[in-house]
C-alpha atoms as a PDB file:
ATOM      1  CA  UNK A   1    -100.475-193.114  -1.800  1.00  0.00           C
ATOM      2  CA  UNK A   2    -101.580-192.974   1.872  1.00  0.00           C
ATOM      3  CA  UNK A   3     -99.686-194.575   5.040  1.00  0.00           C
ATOM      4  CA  UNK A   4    -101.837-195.462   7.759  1.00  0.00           C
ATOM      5  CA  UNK A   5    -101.085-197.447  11.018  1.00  0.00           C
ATOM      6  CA  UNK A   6    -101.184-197.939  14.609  1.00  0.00           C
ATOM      7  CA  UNK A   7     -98.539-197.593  17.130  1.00  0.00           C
ATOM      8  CA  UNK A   8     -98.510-200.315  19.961  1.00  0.00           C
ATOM      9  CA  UNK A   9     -97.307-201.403  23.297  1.00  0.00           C
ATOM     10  CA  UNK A  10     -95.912-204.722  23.621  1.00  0.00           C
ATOM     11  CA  UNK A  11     -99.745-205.982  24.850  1.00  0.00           C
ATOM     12  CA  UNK A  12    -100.824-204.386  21.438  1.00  0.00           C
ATOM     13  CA  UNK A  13    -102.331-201.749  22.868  1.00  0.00           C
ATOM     14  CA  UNK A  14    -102.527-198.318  21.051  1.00  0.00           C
ATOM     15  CA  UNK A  15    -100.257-195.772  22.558  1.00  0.00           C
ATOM     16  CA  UNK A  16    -101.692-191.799  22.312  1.00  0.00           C
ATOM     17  CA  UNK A  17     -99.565-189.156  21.356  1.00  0.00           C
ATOM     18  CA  UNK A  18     -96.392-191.205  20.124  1.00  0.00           C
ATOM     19  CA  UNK A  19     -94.527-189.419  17.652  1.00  0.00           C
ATOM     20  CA  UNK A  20     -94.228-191.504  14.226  1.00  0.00           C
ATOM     21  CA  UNK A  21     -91.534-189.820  12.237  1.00  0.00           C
ATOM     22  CA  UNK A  22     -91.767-190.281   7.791  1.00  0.00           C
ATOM     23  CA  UNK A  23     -88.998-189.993   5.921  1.00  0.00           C
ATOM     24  CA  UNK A  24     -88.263-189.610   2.447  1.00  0.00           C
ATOM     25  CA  UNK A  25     -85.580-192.174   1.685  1.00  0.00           C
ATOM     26  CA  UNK A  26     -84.432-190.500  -1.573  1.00  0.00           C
ATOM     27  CA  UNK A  27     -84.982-186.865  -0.419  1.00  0.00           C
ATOM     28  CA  UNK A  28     -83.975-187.370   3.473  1.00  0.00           C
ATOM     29  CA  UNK A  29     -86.684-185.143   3.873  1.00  0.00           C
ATOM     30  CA  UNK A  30     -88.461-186.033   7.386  1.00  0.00           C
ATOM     31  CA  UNK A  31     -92.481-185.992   8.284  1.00  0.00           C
ATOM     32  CA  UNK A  32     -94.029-185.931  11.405  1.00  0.00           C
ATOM     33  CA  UNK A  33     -97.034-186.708  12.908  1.00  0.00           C
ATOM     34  CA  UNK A  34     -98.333-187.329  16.361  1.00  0.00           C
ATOM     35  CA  UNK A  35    -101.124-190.545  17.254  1.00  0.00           C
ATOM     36  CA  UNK A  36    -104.500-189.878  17.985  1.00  0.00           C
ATOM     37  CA  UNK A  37    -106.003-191.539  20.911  1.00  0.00           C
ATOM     38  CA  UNK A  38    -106.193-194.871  20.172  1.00  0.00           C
ATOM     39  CA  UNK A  39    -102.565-194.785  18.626  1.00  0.00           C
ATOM     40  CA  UNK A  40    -103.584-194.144  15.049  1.00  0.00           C
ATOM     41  CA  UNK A  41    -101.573-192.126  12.294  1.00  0.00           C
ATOM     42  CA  UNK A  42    -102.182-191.320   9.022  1.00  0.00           C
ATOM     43  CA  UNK A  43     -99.743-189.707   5.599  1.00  0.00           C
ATOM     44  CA  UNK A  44    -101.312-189.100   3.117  1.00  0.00           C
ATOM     45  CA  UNK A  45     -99.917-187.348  -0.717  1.00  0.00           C
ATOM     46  CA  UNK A  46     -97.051-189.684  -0.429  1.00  0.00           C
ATOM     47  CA  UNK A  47     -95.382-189.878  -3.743  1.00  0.00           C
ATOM     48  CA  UNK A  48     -96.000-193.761  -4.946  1.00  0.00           C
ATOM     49  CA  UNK A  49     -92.686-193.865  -6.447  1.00  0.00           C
ATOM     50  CA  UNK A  50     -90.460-193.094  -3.363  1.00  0.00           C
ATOM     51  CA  UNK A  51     -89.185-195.198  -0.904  1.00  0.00           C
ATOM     52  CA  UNK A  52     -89.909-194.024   3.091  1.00  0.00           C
ATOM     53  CA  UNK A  53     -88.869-195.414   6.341  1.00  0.00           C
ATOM     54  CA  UNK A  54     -91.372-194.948   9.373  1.00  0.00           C
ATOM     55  CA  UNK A  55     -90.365-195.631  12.842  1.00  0.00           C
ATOM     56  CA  UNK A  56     -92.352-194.477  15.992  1.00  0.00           C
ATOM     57  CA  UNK A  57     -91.317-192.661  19.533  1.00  0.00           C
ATOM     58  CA  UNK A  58     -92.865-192.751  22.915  1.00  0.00           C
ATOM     59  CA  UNK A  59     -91.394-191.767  26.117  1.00  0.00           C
ATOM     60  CA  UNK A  60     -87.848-192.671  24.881  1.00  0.00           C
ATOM     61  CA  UNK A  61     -88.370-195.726  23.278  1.00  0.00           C
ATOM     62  CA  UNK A  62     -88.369-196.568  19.637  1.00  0.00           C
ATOM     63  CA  UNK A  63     -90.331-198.659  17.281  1.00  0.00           C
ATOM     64  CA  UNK A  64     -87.623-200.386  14.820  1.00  0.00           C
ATOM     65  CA  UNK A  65     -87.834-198.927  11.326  1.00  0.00           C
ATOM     66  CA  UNK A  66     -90.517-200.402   8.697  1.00  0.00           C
ATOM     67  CA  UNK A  67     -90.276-200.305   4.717  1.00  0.00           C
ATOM     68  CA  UNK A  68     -92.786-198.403   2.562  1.00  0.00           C
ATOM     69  CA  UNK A  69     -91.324-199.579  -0.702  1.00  0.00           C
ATOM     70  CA  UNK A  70     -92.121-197.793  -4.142  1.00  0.00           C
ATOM     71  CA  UNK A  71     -92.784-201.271  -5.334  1.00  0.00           C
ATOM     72  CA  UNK A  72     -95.547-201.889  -3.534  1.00  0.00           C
ATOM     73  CA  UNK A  73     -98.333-201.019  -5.300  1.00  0.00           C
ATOM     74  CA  UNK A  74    -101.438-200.630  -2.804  1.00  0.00           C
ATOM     75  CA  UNK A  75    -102.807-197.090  -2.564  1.00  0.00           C
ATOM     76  CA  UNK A  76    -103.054-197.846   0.958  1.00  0.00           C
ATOM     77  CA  UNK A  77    -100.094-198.975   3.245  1.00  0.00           C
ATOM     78  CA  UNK A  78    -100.910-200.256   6.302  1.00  0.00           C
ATOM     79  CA  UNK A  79     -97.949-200.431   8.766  1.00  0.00           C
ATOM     80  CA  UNK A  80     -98.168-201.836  12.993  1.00  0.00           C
ATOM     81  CA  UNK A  81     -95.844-200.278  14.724  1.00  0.00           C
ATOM     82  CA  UNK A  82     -94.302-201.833  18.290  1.00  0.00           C
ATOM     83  CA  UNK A  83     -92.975-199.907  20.960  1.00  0.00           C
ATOM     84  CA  UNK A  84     -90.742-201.887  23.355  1.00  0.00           C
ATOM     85  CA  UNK A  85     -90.572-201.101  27.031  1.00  0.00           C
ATOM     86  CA  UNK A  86     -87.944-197.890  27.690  1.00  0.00           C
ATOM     87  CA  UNK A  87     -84.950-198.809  29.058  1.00  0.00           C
END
């Protein structure tokens, strides 16, 4: 199973080098990987019967958390993730 996404500004823009942090909801185990330039991430080997939460970070804001649930049964998750203005 593969999780693939953007992270976005509140325009929808992609936002480079934004951490996006994986993790393994039955393991606690945590992934991380950083955008490309255009704000684009990619897991891939994901076991398609585990859960994961996937939230992004950029300059001190957060993304809120999003679902990859072992029920869904694409191959391919696609996941949009917003980054709010920082505090």
């Amino acid at each position: 199973k593969n999780l693939t996404g953007q992270v976005v500004d509140k325009e929808g823009k992609g936002l480079a080098q934004a951490v996006i942090y994986l993790k393994d909801k039955r393991t606690l185990e945590v992934k991380t990987h950083i955008s490309d330039e255009r704000g684009n991430y990619r897991f891939s080997g994901l076991d398609p019967s585990t859960d994961y939460e996937v939230h992004a970070e950029f300059k001190g804001a957060s993304s809120s958390k999003r679902s990859a649930s072992s029920f869904d049964g694409r191959k391919e998750v696609y996941l949009v993730l917003e980054i709010g203005t920082p505090p």
